[in-house]
N, C-alpha and C. Protein backbone atom coordinates (compact mmCIF):
# COMPACT_ATOMS: atom_id res chain seq x y z
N UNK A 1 13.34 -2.38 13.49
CA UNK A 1 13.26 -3.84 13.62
C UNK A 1 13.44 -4.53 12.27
N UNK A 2 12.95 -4.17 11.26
CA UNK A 2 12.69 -4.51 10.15
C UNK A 2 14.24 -4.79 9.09
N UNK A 3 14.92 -3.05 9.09
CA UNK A 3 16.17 -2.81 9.24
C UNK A 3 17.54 -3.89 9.71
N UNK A 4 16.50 -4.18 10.88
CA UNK A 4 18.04 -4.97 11.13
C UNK A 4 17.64 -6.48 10.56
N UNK A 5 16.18 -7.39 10.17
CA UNK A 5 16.02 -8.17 9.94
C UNK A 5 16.61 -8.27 8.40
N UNK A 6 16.24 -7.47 7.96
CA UNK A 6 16.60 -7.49 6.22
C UNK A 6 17.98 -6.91 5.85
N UNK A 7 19.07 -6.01 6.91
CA UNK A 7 19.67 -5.73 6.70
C UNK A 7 20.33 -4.42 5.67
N UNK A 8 18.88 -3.32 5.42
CA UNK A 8 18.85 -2.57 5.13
C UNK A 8 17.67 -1.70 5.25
N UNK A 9 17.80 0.03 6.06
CA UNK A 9 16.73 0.11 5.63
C UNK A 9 15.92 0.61 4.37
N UNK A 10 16.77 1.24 2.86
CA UNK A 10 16.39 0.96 2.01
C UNK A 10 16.17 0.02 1.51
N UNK A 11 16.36 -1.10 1.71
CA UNK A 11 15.57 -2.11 1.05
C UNK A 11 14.45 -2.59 1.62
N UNK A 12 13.90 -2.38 2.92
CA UNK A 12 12.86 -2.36 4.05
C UNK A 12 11.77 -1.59 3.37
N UNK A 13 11.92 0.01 2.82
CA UNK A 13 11.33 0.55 1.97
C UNK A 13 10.83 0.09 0.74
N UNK A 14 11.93 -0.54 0.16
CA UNK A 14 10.86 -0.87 -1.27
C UNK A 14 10.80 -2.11 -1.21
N UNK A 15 10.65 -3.26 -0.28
CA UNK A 15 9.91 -4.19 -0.29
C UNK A 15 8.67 -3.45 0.01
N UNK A 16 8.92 -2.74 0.71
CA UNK A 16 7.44 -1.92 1.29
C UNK A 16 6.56 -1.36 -0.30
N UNK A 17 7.38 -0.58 -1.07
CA UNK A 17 6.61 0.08 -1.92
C UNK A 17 6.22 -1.01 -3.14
N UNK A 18 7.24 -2.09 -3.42
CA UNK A 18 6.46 -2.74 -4.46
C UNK A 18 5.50 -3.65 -3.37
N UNK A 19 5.66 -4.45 -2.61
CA UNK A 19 4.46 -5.52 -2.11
C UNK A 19 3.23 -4.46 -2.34
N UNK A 20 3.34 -3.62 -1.42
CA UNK A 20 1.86 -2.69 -1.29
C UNK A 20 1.48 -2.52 -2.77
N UNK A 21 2.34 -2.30 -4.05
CA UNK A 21 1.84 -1.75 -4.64
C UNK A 21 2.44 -3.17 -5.98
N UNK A 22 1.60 -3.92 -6.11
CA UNK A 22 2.15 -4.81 -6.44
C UNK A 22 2.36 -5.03 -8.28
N UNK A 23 1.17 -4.50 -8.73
CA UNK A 23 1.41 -3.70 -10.32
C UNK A 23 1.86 -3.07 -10.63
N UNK A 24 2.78 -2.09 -9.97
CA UNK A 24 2.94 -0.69 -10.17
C UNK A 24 4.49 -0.95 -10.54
N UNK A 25 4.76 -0.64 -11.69
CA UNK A 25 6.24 -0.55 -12.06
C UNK A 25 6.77 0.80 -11.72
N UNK A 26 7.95 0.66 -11.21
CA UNK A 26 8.98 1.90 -11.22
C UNK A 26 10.18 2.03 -11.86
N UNK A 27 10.69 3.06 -12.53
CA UNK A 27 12.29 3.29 -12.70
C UNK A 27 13.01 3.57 -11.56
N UNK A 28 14.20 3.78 -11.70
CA UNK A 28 15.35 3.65 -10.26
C UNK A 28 15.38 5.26 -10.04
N UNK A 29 15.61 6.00 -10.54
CA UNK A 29 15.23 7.49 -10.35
C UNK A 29 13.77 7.60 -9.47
N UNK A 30 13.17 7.27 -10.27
CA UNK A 30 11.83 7.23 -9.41
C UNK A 30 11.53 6.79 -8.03
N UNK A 31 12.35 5.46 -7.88
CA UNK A 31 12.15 4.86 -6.69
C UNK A 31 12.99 5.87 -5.57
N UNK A 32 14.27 6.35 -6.18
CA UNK A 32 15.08 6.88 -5.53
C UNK A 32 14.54 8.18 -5.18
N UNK A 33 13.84 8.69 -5.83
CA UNK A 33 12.92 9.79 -5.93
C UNK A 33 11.49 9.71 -4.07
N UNK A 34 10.86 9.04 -4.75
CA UNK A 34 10.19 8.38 -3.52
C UNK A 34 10.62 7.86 -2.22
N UNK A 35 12.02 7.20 -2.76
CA UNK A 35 12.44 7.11 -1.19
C UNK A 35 12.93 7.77 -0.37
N UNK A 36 13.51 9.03 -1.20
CA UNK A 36 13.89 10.22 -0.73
C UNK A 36 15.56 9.35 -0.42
N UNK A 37 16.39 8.64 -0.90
CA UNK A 37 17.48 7.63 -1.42
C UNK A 37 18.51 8.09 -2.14
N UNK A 38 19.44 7.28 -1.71
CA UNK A 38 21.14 7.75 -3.24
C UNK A 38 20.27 7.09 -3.67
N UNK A 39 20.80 7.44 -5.13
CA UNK A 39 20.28 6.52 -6.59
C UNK A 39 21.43 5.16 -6.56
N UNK A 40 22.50 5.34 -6.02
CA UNK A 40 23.26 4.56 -6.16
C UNK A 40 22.64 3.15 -5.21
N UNK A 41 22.70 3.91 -3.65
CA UNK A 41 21.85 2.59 -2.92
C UNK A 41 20.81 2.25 -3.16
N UNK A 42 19.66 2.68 -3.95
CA UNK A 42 18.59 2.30 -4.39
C UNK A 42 18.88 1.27 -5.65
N UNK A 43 19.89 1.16 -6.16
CA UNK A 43 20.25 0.46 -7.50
C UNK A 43 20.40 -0.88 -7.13
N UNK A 44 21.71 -0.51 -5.79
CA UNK A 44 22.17 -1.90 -5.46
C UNK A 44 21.48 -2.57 -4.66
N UNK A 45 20.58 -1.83 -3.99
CA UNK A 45 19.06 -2.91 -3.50
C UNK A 45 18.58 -3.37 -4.52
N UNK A 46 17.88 -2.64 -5.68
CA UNK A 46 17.13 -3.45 -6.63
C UNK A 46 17.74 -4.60 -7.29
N UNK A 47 19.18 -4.35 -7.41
CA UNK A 47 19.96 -5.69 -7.87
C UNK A 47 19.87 -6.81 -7.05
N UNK A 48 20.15 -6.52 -5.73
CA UNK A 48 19.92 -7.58 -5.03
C UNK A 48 18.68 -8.41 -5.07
N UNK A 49 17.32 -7.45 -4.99
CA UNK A 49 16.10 -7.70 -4.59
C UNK A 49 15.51 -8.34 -6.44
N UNK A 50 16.19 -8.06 -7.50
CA UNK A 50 15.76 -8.96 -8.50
C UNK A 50 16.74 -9.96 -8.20
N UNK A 51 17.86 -10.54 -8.21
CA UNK A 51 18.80 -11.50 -8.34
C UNK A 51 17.86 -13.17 -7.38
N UNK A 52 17.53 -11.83 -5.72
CA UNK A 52 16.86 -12.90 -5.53
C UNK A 52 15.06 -13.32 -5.70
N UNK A 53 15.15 -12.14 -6.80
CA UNK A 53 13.59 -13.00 -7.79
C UNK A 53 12.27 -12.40 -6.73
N UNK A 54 12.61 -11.80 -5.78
CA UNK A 54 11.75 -10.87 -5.32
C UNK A 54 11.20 -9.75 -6.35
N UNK A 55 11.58 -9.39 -7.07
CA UNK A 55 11.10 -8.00 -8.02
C UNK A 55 11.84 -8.63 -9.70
N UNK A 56 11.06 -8.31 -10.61
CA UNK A 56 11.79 -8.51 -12.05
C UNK A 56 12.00 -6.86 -12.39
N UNK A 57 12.00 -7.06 -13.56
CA UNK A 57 12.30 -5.94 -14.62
C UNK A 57 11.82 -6.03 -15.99
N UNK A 58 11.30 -5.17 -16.47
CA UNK A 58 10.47 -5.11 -17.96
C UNK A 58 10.82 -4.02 -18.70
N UNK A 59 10.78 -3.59 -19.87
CA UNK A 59 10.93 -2.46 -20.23
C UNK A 59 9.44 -2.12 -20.79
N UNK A 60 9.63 -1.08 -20.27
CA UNK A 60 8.66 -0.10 -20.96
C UNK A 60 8.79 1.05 -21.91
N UNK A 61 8.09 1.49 -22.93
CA UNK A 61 8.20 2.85 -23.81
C UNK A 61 7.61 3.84 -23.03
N UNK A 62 7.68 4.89 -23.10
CA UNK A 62 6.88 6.28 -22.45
C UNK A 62 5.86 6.40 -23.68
N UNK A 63 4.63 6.71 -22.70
CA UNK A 63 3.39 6.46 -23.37
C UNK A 63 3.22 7.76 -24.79
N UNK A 64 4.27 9.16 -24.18
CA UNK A 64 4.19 9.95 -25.45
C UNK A 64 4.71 9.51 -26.27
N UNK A 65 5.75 8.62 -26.31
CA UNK A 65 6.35 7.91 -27.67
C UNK A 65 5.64 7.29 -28.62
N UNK A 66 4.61 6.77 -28.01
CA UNK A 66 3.69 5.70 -28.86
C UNK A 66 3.52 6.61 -30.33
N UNK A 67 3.20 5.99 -31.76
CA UNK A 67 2.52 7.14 -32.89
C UNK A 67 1.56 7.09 -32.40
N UNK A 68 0.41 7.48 -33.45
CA UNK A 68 -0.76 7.73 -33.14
C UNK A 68 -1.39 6.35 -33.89
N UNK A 69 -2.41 6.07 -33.71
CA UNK A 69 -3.01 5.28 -34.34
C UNK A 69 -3.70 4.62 -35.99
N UNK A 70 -3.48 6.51 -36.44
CA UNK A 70 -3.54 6.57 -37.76
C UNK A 70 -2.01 6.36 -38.36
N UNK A 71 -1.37 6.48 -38.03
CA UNK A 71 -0.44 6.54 -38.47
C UNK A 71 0.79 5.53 -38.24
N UNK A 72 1.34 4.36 -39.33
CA UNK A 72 1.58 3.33 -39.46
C UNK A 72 3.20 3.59 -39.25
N UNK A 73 4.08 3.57 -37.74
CA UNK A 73 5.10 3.67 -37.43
C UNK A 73 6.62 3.06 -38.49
N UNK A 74 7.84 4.08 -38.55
CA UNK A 74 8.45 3.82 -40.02
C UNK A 74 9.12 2.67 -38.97
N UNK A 75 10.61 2.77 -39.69
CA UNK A 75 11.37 1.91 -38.94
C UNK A 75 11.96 3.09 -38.11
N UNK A 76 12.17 4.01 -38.64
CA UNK A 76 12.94 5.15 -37.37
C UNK A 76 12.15 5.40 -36.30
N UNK A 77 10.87 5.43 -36.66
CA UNK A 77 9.79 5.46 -35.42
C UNK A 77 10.12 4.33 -34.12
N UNK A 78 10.36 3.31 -34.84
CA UNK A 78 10.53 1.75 -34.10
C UNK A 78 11.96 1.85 -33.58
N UNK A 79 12.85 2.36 -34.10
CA UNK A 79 14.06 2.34 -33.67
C UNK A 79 14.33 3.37 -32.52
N UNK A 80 13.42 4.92 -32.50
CA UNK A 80 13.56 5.28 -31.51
C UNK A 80 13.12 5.04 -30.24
N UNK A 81 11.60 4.45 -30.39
CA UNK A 81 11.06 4.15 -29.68
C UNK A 81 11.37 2.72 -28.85
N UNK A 82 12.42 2.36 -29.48
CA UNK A 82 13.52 1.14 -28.94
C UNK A 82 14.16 1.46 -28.09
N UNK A 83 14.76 3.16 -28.31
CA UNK A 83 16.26 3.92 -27.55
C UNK A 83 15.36 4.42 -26.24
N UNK A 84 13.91 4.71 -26.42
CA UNK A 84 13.60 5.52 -25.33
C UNK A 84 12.82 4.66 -24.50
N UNK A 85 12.87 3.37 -24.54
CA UNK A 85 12.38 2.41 -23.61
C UNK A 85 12.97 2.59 -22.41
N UNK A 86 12.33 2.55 -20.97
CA UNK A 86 13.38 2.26 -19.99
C UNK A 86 12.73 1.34 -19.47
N UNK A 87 13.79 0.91 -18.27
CA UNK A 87 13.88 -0.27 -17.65
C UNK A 87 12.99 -0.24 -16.08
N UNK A 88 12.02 -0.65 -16.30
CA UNK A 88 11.36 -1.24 -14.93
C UNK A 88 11.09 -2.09 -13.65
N UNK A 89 10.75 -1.50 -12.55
CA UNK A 89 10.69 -2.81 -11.90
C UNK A 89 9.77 -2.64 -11.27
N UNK A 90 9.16 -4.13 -10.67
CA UNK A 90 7.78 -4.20 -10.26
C UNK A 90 8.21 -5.61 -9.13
N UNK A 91 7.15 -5.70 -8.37
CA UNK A 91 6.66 -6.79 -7.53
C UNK A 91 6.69 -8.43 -8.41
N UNK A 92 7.70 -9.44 -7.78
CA UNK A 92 7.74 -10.72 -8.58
C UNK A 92 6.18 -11.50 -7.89
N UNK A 93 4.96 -11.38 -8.74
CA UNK A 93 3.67 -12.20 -7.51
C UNK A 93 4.51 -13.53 -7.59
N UNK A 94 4.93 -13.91 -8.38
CA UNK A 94 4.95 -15.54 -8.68
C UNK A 94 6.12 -16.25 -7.77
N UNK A 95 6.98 -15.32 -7.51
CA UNK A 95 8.32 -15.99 -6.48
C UNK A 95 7.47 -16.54 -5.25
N UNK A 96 8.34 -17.30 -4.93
CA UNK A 96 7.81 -18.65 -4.39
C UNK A 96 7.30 -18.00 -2.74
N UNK A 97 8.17 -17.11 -1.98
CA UNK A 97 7.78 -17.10 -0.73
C UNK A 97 6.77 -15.48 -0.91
N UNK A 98 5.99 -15.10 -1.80
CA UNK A 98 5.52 -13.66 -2.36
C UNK A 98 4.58 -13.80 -0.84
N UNK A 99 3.78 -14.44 -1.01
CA UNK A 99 2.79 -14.61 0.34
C UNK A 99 3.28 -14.40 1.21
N UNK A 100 4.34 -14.91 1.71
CA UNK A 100 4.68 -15.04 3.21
C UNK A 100 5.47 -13.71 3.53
N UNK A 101 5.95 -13.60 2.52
CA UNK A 101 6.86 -11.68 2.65
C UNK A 101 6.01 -10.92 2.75
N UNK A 102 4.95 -11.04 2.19
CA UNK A 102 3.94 -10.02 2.08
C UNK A 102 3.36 -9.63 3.59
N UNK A 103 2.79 -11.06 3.90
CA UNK A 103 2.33 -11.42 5.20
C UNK A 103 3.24 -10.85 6.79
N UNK A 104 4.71 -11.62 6.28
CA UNK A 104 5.41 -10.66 7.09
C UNK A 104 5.63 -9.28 7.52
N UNK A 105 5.59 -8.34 6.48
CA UNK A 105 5.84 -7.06 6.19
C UNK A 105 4.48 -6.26 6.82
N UNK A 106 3.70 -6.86 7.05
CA UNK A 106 1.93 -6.46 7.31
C UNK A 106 2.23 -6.37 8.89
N UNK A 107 2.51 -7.55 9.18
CA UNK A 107 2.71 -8.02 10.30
C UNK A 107 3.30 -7.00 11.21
N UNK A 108 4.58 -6.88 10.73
CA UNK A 108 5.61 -5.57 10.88
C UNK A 108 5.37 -4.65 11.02
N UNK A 109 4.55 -3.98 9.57
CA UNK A 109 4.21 -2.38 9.95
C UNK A 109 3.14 -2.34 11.10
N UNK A 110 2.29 -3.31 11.19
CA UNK A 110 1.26 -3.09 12.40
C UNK A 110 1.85 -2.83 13.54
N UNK A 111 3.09 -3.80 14.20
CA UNK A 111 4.18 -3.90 15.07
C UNK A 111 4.61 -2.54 15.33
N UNK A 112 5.35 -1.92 14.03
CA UNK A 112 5.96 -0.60 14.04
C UNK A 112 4.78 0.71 14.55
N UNK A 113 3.88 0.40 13.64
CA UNK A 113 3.25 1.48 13.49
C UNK A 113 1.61 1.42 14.85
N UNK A 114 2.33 0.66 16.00
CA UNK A 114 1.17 0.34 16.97
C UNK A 114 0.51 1.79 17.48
N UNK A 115 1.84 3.06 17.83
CA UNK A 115 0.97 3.78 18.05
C UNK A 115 -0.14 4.31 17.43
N UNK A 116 -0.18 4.15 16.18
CA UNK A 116 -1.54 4.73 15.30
C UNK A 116 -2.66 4.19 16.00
N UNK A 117 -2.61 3.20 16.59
CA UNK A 117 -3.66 2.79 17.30
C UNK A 117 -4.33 3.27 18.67
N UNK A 118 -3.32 3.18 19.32
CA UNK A 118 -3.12 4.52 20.73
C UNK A 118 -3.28 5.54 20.25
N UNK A 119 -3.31 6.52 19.09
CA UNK A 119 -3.41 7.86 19.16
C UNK A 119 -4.96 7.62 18.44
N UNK A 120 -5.45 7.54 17.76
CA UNK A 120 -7.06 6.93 17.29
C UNK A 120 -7.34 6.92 18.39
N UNK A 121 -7.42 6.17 19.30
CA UNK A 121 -8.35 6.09 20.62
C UNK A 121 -8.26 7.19 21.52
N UNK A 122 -7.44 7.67 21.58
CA UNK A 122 -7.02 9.30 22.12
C UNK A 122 -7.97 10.56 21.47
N UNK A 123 -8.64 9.75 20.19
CA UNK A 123 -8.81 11.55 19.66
C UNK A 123 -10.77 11.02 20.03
N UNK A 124 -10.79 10.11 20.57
CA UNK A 124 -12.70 10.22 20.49
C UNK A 124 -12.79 8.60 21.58
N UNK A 125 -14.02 8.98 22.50
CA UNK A 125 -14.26 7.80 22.63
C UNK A 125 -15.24 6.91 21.86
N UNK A 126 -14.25 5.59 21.73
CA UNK A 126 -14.86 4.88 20.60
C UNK A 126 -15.50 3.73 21.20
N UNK A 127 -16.69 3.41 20.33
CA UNK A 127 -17.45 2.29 20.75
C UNK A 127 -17.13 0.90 19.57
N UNK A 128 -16.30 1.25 18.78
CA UNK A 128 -15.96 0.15 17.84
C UNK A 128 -14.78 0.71 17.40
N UNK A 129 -13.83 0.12 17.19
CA UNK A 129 -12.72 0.37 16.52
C UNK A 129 -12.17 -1.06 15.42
N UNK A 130 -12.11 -1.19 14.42
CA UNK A 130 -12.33 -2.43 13.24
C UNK A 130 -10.96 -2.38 12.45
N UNK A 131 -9.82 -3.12 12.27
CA UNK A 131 -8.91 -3.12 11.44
C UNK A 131 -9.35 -3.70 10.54
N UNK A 132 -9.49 -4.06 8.69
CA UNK A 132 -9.78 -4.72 8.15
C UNK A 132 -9.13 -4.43 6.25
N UNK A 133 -9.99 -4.82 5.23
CA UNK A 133 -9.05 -4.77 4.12
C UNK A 133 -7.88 -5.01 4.38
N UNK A 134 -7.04 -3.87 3.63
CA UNK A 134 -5.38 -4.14 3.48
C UNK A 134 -4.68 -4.37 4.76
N UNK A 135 -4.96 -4.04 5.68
CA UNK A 135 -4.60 -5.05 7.14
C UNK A 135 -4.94 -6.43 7.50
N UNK A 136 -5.67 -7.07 6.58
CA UNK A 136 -5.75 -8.33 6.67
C UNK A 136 -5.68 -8.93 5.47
N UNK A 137 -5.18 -8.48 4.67
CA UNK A 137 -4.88 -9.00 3.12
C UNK A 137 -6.11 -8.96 2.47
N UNK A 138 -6.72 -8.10 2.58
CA UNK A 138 -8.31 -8.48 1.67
C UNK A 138 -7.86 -7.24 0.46
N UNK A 139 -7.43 -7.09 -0.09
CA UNK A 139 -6.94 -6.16 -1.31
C UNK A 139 -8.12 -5.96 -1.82
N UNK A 140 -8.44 -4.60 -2.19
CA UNK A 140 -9.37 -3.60 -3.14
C UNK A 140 -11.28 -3.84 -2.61
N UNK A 141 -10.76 -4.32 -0.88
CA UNK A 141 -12.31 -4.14 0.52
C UNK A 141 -12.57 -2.71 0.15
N UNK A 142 -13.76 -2.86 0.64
CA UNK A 142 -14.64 -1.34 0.52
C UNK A 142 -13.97 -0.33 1.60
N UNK A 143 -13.25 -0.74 2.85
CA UNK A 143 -12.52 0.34 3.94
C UNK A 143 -11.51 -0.94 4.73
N UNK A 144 -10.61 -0.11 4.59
CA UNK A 144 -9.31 -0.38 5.71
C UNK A 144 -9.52 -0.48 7.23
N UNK A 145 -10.23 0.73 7.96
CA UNK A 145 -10.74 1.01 8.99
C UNK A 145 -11.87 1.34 9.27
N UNK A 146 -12.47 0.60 10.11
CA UNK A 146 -13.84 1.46 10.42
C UNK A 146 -14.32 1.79 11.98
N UNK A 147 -14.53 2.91 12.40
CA UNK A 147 -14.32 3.58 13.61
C UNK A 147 -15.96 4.02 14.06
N UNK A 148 -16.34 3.87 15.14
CA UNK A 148 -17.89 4.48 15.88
C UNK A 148 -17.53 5.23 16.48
N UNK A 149 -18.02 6.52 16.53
CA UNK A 149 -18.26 7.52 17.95
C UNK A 149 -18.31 8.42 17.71
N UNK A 150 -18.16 9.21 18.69
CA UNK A 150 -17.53 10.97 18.64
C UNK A 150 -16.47 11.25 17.96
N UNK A 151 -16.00 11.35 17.04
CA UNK A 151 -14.61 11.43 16.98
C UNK A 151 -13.73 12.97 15.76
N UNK A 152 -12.94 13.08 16.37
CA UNK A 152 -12.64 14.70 15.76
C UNK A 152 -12.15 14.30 14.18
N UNK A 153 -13.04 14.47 13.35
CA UNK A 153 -12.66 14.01 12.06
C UNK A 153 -11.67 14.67 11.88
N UNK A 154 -10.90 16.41 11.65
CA UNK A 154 -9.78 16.62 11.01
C UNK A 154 -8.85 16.41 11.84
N UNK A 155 -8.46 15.95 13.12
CA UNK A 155 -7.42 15.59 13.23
C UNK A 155 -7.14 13.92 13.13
N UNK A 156 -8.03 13.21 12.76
CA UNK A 156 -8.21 11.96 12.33
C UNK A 156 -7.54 12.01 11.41
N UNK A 157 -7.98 12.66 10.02
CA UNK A 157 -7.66 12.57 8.56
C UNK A 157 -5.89 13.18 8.61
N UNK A 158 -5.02 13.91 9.21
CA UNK A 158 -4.28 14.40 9.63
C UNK A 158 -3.70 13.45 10.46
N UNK A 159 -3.93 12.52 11.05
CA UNK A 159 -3.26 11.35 11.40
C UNK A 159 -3.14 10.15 10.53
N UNK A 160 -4.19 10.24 9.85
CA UNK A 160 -4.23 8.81 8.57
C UNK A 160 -3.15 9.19 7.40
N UNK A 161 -3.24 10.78 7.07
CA UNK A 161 -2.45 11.00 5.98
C UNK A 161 -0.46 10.57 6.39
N UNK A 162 -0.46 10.56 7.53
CA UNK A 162 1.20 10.38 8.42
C UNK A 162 1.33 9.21 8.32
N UNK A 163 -0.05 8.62 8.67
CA UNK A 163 0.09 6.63 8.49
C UNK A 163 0.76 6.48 7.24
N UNK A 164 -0.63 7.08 6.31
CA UNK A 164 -0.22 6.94 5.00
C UNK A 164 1.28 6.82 4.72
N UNK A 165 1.72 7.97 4.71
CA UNK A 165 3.42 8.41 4.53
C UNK A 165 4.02 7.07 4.98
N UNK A 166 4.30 6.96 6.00
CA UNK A 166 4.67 5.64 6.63
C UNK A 166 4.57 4.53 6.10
N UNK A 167 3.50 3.89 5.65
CA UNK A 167 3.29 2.99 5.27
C UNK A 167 3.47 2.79 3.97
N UNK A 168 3.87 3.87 3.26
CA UNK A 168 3.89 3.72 1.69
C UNK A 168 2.47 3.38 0.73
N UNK A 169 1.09 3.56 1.26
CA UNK A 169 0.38 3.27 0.36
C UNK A 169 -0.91 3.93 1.04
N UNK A 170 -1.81 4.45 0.14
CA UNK A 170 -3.42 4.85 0.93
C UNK A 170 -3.79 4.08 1.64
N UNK A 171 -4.87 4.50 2.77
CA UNK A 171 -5.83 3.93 3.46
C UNK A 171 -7.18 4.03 3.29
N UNK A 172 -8.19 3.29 3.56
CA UNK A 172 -9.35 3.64 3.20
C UNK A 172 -10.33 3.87 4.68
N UNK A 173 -10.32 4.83 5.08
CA UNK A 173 -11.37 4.75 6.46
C UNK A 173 -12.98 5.36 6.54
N UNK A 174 -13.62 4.84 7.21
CA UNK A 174 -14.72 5.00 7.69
C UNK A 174 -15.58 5.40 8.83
N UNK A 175 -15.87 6.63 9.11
CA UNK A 175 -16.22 7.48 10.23
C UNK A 175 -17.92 7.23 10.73
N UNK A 176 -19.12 6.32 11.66
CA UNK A 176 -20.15 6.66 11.60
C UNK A 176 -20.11 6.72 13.34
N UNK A 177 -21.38 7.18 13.45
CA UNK A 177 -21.38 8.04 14.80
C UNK A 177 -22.08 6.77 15.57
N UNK A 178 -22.77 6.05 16.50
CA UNK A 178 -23.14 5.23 16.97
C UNK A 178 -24.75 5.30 16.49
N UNK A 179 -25.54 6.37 16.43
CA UNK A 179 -26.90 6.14 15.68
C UNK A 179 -26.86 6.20 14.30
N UNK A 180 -25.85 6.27 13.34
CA UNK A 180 -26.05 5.88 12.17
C UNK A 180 -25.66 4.33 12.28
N UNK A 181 -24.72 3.59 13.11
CA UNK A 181 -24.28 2.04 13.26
C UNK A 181 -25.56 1.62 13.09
N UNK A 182 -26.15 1.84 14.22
CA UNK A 182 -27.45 1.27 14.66
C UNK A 182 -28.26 1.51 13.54
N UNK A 183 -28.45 2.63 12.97
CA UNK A 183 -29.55 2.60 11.63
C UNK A 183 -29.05 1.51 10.71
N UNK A 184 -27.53 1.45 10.47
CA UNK A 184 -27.13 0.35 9.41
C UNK A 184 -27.37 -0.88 9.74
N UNK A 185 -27.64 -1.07 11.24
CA UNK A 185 -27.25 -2.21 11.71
C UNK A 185 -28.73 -2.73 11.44
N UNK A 186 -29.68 -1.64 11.59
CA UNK A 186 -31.51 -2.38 11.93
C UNK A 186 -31.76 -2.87 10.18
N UNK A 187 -31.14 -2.41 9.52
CA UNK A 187 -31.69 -2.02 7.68
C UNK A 187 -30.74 -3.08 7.13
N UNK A 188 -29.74 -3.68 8.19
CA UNK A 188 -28.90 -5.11 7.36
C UNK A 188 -28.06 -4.31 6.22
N UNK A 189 -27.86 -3.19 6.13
CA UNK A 189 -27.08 -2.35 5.72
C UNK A 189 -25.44 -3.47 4.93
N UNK A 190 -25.27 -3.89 3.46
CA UNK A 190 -24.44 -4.49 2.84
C UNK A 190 -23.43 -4.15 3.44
N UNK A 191 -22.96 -2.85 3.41
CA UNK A 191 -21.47 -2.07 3.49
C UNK A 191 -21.11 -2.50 5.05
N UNK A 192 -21.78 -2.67 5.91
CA UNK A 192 -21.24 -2.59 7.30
C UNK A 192 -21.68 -4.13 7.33
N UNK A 193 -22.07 -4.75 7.16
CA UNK A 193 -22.56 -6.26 7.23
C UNK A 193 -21.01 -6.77 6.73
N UNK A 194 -20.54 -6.29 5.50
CA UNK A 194 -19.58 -7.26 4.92
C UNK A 194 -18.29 -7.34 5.54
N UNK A 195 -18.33 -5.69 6.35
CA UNK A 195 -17.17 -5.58 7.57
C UNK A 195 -16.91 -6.45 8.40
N UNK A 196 -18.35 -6.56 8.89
CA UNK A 196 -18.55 -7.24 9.92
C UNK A 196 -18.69 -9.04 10.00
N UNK A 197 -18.68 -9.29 8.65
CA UNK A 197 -18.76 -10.79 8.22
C UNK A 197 -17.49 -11.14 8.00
N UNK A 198 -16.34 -10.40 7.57
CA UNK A 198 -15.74 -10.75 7.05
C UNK A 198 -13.67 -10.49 7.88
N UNK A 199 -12.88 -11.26 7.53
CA UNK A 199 -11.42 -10.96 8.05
C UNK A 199 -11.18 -9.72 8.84
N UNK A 200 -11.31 -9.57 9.83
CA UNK A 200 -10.56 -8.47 10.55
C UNK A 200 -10.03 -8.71 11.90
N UNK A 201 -9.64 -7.36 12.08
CA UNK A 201 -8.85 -7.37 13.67
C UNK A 201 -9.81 -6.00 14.60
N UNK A 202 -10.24 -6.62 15.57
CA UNK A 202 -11.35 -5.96 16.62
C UNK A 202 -10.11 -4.89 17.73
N UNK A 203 -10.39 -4.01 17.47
CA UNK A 203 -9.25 -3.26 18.80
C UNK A 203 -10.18 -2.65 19.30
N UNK A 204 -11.15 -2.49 19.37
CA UNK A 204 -12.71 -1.65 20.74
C UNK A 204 -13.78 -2.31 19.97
N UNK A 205 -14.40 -3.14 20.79
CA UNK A 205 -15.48 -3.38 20.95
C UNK A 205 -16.77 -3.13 21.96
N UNK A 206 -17.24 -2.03 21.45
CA UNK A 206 -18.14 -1.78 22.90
C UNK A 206 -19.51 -1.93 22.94
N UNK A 207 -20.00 -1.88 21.58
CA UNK A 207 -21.58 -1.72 20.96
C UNK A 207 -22.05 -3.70 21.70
């Protein structure tokens, strides 16, 4: 879906990998690397995707280049460390529609990635099921997901790690059984209070 909206699906990908990862500079090897990509079509996306001010470019030195601290860099020091700069790219926050792409793209993978939701409910019956954090834009929340019940933790974690893949970035989830809820719930418990106070999406509610 995405593919045909943007008209590529490498470039579907690394809108994916810089939004999610919005500090994180990459080189074009690298990206091409990660996307498992020609280097060539990974190039001419990034051209595109800086031109239109979606992503910049910076250079960076490689951190072994740096001297050391004692030691007061010559000019050849400076001059190499000029040659071995490369060229980066990262997430533009400041372009004008950054929000709404972002927003979109969220939107999307939830769309795409619905069965993760159907197969979660398949592996336990659940008495709460909680989308929250990076599914609702709350960046660096205490959990992504938080789940009640019975539920078969390793083939859980074995389904999150595939999300993962998919989605281009970690998840953060949270496993309690229905009498630890309830213990958190009687003790006003911070961590599950702030879940529960705060932006999310309800897919089982049963408690």
């Amino acid at each position: 879906m995405l593919a045909h909206l943007f008209g590529s699906k490498t470039r579907v990908k690394l809108l994916q990998l810089f939004l999610n990862n919005p500090s994180q500079p990459y080189y074009l090897r690298e990206l091409a690397r990660k996307l498992k990509a020609q280097l060539n079509s990974v190039r001419r996306e990034v051209e595109n995707l800086e031109w239109i001010g979606i992503i910049k470019s910076v250079e960076l030195v490689d951190q072994t280049d740096k001297p050391s601290e004692d030691k007061k860099p010559s000019k050849a020091d400076k001059k190499s460390r000029k040659k071995s700069a490369k060229k980066y790219f990262l997430a533009n926050t400041d372009f004008l529609l950054y929000p709404e792409l972002k927003g979109l793209l969220l939107k999307a993978q939830l769309l795409l990635e619905r069965n993760f939701v159907s197969k979660v409910e398949k592996l336990a019956k659940l008495k709460l099921f909680v989308l929250t954090g990076s599914f609702v834009g709350l960046e660096g929340f205490s959990t992504d997901i938080l789940l009640v019940g019975a539920i078969n933790r390793i083939q859980l974690a074995s389904l999150v790690k595939k999300f993962e893949k998919e989605l281009g970035r970690s998840i953060n989830y949270t496993v309690m059984s229905p009498t630890e809820y309830k213990y958190r719930q009687d003790i006003t418990d911070r961590f599950l209070y702030d879940i529960l106070e705060s932006k999310k999406i309800v897919i089982v509610n049963k408690l």
